[in-house]
C-alpha atoms as a PDB file:
ATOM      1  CA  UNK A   1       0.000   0.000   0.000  1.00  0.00           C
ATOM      2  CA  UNK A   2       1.496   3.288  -0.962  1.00  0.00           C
ATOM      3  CA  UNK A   3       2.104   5.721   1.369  1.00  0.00           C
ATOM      4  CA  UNK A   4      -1.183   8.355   1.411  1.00  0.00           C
ATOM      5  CA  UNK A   5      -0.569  11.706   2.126  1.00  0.00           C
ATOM      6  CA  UNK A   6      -2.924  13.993   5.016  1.00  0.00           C
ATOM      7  CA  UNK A   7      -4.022  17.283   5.424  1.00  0.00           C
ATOM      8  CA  UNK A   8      -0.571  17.839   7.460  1.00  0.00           C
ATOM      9  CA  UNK A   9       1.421  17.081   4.900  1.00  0.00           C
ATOM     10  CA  UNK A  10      -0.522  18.585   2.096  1.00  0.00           C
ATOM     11  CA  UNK A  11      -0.812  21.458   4.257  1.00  0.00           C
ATOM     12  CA  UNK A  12       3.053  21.927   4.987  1.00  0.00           C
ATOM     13  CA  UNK A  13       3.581  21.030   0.965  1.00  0.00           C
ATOM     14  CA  UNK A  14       1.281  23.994  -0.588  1.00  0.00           C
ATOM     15  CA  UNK A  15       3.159  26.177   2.259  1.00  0.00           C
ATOM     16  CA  UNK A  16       6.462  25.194   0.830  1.00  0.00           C
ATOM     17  CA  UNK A  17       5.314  25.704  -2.248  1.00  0.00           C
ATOM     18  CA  UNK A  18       4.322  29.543  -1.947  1.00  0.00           C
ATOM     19  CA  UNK A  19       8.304  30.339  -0.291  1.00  0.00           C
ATOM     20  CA  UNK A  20      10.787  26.921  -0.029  1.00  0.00           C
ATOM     21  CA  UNK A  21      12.259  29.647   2.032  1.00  0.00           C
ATOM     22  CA  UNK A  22      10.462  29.424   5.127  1.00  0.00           C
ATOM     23  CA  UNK A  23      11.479  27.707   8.245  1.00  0.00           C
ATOM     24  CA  UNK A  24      10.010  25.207   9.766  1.00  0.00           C
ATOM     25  CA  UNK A  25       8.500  27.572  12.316  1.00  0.00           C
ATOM     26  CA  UNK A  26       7.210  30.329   9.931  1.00  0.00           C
ATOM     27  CA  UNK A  27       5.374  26.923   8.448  1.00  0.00           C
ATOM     28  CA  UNK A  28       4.080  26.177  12.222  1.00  0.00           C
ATOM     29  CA  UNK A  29       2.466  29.269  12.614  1.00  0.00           C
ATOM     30  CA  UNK A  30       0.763  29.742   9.590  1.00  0.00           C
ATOM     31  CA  UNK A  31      -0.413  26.031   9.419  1.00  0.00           C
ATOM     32  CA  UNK A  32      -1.270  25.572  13.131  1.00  0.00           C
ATOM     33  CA  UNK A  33       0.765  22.450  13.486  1.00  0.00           C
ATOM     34  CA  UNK A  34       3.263  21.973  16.037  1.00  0.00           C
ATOM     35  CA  UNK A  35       6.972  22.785  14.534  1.00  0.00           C
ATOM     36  CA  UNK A  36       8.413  19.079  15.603  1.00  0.00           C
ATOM     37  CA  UNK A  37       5.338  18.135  13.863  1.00  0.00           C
ATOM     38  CA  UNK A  38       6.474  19.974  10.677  1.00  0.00           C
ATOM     39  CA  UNK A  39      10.239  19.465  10.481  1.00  0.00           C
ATOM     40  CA  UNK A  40       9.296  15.316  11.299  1.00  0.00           C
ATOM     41  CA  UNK A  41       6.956  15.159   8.458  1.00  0.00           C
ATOM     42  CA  UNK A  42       9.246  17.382   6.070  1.00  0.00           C
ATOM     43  CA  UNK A  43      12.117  15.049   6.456  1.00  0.00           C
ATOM     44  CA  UNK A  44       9.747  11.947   6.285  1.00  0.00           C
ATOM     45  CA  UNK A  45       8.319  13.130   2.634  1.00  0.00           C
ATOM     46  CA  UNK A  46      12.299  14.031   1.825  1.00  0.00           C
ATOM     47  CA  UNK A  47      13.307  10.141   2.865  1.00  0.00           C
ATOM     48  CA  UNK A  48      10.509   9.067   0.890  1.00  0.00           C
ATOM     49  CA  UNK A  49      11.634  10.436  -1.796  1.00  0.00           C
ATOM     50  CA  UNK A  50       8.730  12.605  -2.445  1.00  0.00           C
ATOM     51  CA  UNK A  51      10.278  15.881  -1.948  1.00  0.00           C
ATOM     52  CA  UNK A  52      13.697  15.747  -4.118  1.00  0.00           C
ATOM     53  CA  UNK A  53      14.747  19.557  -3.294  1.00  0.00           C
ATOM     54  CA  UNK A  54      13.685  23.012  -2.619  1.00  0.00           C
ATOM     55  CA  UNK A  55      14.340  25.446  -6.048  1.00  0.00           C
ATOM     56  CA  UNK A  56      14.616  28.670  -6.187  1.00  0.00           C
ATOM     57  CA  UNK A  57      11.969  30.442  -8.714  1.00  0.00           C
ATOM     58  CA  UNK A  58      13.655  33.693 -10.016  1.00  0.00           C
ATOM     59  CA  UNK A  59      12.213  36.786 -11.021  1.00  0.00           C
ATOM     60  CA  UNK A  60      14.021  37.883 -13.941  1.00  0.00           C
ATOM     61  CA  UNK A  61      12.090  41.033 -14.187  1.00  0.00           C
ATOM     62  CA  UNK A  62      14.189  42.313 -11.149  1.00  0.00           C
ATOM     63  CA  UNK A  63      17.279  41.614 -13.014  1.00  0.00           C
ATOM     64  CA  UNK A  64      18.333  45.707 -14.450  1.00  0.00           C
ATOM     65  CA  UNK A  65      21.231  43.791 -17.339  1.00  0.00           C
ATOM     66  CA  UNK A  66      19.027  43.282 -20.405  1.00  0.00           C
ATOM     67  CA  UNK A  67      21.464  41.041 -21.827  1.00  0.00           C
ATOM     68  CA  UNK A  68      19.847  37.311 -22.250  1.00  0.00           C
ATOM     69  CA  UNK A  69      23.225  35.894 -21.535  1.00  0.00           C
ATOM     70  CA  UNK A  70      22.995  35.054 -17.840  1.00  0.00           C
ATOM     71  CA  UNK A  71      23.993  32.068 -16.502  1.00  0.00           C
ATOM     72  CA  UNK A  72      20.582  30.597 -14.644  1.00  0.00           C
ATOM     73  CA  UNK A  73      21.834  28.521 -11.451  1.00  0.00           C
ATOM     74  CA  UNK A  74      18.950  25.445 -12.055  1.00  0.00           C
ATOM     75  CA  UNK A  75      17.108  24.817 -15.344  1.00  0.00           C
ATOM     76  CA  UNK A  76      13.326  25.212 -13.613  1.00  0.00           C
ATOM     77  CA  UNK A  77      11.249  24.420 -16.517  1.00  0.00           C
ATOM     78  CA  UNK A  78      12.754  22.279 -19.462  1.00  0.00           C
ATOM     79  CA  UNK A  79       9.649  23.409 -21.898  1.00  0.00           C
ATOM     80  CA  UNK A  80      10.260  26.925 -21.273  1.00  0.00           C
ATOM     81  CA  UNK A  81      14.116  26.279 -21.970  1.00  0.00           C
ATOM     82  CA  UNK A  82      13.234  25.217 -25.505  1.00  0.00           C
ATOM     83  CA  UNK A  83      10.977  27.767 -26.638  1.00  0.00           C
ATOM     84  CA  UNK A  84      12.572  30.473 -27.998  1.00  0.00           C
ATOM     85  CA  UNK A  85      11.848  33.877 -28.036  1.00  0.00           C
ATOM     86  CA  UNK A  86       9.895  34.200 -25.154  1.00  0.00           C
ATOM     87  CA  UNK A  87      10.235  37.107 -22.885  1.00  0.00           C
ATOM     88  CA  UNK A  88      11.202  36.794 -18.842  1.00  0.00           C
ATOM     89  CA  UNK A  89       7.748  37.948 -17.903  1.00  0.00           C
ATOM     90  CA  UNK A  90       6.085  35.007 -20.014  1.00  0.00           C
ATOM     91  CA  UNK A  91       8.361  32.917 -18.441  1.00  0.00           C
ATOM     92  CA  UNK A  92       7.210  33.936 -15.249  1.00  0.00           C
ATOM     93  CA  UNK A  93       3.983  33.562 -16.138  1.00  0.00           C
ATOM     94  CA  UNK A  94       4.510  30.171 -17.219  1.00  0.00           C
ATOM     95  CA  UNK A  95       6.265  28.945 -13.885  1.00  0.00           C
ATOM     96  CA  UNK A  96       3.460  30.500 -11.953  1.00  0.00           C
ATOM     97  CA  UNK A  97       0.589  28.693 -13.682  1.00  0.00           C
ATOM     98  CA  UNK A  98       2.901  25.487 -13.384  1.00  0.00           C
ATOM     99  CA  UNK A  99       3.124  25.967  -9.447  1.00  0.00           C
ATOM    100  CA  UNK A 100      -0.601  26.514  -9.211  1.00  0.00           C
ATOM    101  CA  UNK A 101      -1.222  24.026 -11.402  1.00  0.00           C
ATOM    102  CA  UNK A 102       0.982  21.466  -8.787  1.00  0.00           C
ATOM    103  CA  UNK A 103      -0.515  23.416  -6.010  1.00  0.00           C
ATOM    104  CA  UNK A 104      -4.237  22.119  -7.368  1.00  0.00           C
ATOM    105  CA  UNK A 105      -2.812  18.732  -7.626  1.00  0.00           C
ATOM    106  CA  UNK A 106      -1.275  18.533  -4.025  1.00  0.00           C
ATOM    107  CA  UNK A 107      -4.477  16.800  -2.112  1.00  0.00           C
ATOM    108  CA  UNK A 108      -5.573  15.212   1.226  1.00  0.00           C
ATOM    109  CA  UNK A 109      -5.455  11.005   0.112  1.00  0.00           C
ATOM    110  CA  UNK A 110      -2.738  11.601  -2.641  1.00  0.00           C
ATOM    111  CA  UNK A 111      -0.955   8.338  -2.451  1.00  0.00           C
ATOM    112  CA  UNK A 112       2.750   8.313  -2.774  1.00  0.00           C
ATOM    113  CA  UNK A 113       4.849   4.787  -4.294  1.00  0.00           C
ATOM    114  CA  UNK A 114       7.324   3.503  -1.509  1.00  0.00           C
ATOM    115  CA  UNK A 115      10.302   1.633  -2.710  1.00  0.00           C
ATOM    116  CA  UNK A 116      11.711  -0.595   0.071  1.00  0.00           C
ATOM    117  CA  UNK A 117      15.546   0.805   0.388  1.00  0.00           C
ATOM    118  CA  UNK A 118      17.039  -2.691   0.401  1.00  0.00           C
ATOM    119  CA  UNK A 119      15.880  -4.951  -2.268  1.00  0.00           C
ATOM    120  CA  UNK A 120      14.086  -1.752  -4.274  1.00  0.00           C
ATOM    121  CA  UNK A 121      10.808  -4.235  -4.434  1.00  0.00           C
ATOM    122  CA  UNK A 122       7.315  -1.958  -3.812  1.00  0.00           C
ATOM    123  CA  UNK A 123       6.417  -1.463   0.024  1.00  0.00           C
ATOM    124  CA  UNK A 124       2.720  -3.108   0.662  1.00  0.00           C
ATOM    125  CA  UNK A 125       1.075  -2.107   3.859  1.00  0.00           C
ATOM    126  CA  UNK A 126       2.549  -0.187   6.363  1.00  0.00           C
ATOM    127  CA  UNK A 127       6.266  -0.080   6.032  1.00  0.00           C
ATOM    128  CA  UNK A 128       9.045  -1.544   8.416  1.00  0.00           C
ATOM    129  CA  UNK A 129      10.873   1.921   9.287  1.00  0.00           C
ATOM    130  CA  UNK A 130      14.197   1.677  10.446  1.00  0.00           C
ATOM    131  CA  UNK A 131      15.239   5.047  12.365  1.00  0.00           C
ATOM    132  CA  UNK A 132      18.929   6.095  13.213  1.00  0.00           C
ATOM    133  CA  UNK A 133      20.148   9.674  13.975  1.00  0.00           C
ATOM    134  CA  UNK A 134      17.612  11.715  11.823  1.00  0.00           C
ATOM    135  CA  UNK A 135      17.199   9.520   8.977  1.00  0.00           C
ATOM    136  CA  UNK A 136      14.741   7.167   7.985  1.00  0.00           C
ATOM    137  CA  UNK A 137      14.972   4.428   5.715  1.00  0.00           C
ATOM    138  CA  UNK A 138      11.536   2.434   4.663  1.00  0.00           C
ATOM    139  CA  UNK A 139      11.249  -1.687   3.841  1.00  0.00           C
ATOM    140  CA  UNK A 140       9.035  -4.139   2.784  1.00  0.00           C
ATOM    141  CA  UNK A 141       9.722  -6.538   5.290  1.00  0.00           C
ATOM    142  CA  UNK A 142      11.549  -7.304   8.386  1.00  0.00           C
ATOM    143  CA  UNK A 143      14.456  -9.400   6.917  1.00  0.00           C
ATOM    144  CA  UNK A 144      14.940  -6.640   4.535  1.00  0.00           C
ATOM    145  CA  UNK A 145      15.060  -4.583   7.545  1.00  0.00           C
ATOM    146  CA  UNK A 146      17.327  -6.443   9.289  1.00  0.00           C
ATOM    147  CA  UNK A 147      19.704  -6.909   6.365  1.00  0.00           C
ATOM    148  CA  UNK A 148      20.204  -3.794   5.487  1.00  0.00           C
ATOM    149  CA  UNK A 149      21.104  -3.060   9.476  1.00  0.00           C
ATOM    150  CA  UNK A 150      23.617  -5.503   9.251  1.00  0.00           C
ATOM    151  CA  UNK A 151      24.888  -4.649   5.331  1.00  0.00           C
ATOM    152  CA  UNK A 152      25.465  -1.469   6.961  1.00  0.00           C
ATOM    153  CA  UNK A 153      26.093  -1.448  10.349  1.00  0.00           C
ATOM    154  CA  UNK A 154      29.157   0.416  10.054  1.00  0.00           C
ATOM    155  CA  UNK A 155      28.006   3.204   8.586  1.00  0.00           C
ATOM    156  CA  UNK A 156      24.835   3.578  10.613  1.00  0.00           C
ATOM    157  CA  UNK A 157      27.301   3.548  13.724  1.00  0.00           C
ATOM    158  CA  UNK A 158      29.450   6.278  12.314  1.00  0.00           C
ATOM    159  CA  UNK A 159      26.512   8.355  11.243  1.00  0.00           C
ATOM    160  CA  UNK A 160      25.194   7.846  14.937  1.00  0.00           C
ATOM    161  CA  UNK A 161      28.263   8.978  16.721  1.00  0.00           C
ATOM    162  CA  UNK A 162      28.536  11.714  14.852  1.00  0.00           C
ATOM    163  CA  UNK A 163      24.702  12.721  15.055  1.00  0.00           C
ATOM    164  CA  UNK A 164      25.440  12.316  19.125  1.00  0.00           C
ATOM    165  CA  UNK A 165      28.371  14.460  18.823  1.00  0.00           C
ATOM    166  CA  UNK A 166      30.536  11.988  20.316  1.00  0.00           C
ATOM    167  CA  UNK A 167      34.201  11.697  19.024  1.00  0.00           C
ATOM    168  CA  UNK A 168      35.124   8.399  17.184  1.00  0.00           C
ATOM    169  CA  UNK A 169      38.901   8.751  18.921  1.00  0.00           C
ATOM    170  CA  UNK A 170      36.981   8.300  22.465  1.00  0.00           C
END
């Protein structure tokens, strides 16, 4: 069973969506949910795999240079990179109606595909979770579970110690 998305996180999603800027307790406040609450579900969509990345949107209307040589940072919108000839305000205008367009699509019940992180097979039902430091990793099963814990056992260990701050030389 995929993983279905609530009104918290489709709530926290459509505030990201208006400013990836915001922290996690701007998001709190204007969404009435607890900020643990919010930075817990935020990194569970992120380990899902569901949120890749926050992108900047640019207003290239700001921008005073009219030359159209500038060097954009991330390519937002591969069909407005190949049409040519198009001004920056319709390409604002097109990245706009794209992100309320997503915004419209971003629902209460919108299931999301889990991949188990072990043997990359689909998760059905309710996945096995294994937790260490602040990262989650998801898995169809317990042996899956329990054999990636031991694949990587090293790693999780270092990762702990230096989540807990403590010093691998103690």
């Amino acid at each position: 069973m995929p993983l279905s998305l609530d009104e918290i996180d489709v709530s926290i999603i459509r505030s990201l969506l208006e400013d990836g800027r915001k922290s996690f307790r701007k998001i709190s406040r204007e969404t009435r949910i607890t900020t643990p609450t919010v930075k817990s579900r935020y990194e569970r969509l992120v380990n899902i795999g569901f949120i890749k990345g926050i992108l900047p949107i640019f207003d290239f209307d700001k921008v005073e240079s009219k030359e159209k040589n500038f060097i954009q940072l991330q390519d937002l919108d591969e069909n407005v990179k190949r049409k040519k000839n198009i001004g920056y305000k319709t390409q604002n205008k097109i990245l706009k109606k794209e992100i309320g367009e997503i915004q419209k699509k971003i629902e209460s019940g919108l299931t999301i595909s889990v991949t188990c992180d072990f043997c990359d097979g689909p998760v059905y039902g309710k996945p096995k979770i294994l937790k260490f430091a602040d990262i989650e990793r998801f898995f169809c099963c317990i042996s899956c579970k329990s054999g990636y814990a031991e694949k990587y056992r090293g790693r999780i260990e270092s990762i702990k110690r230096k989540y807990d701050g403590i010093s691998e030389i103690d």
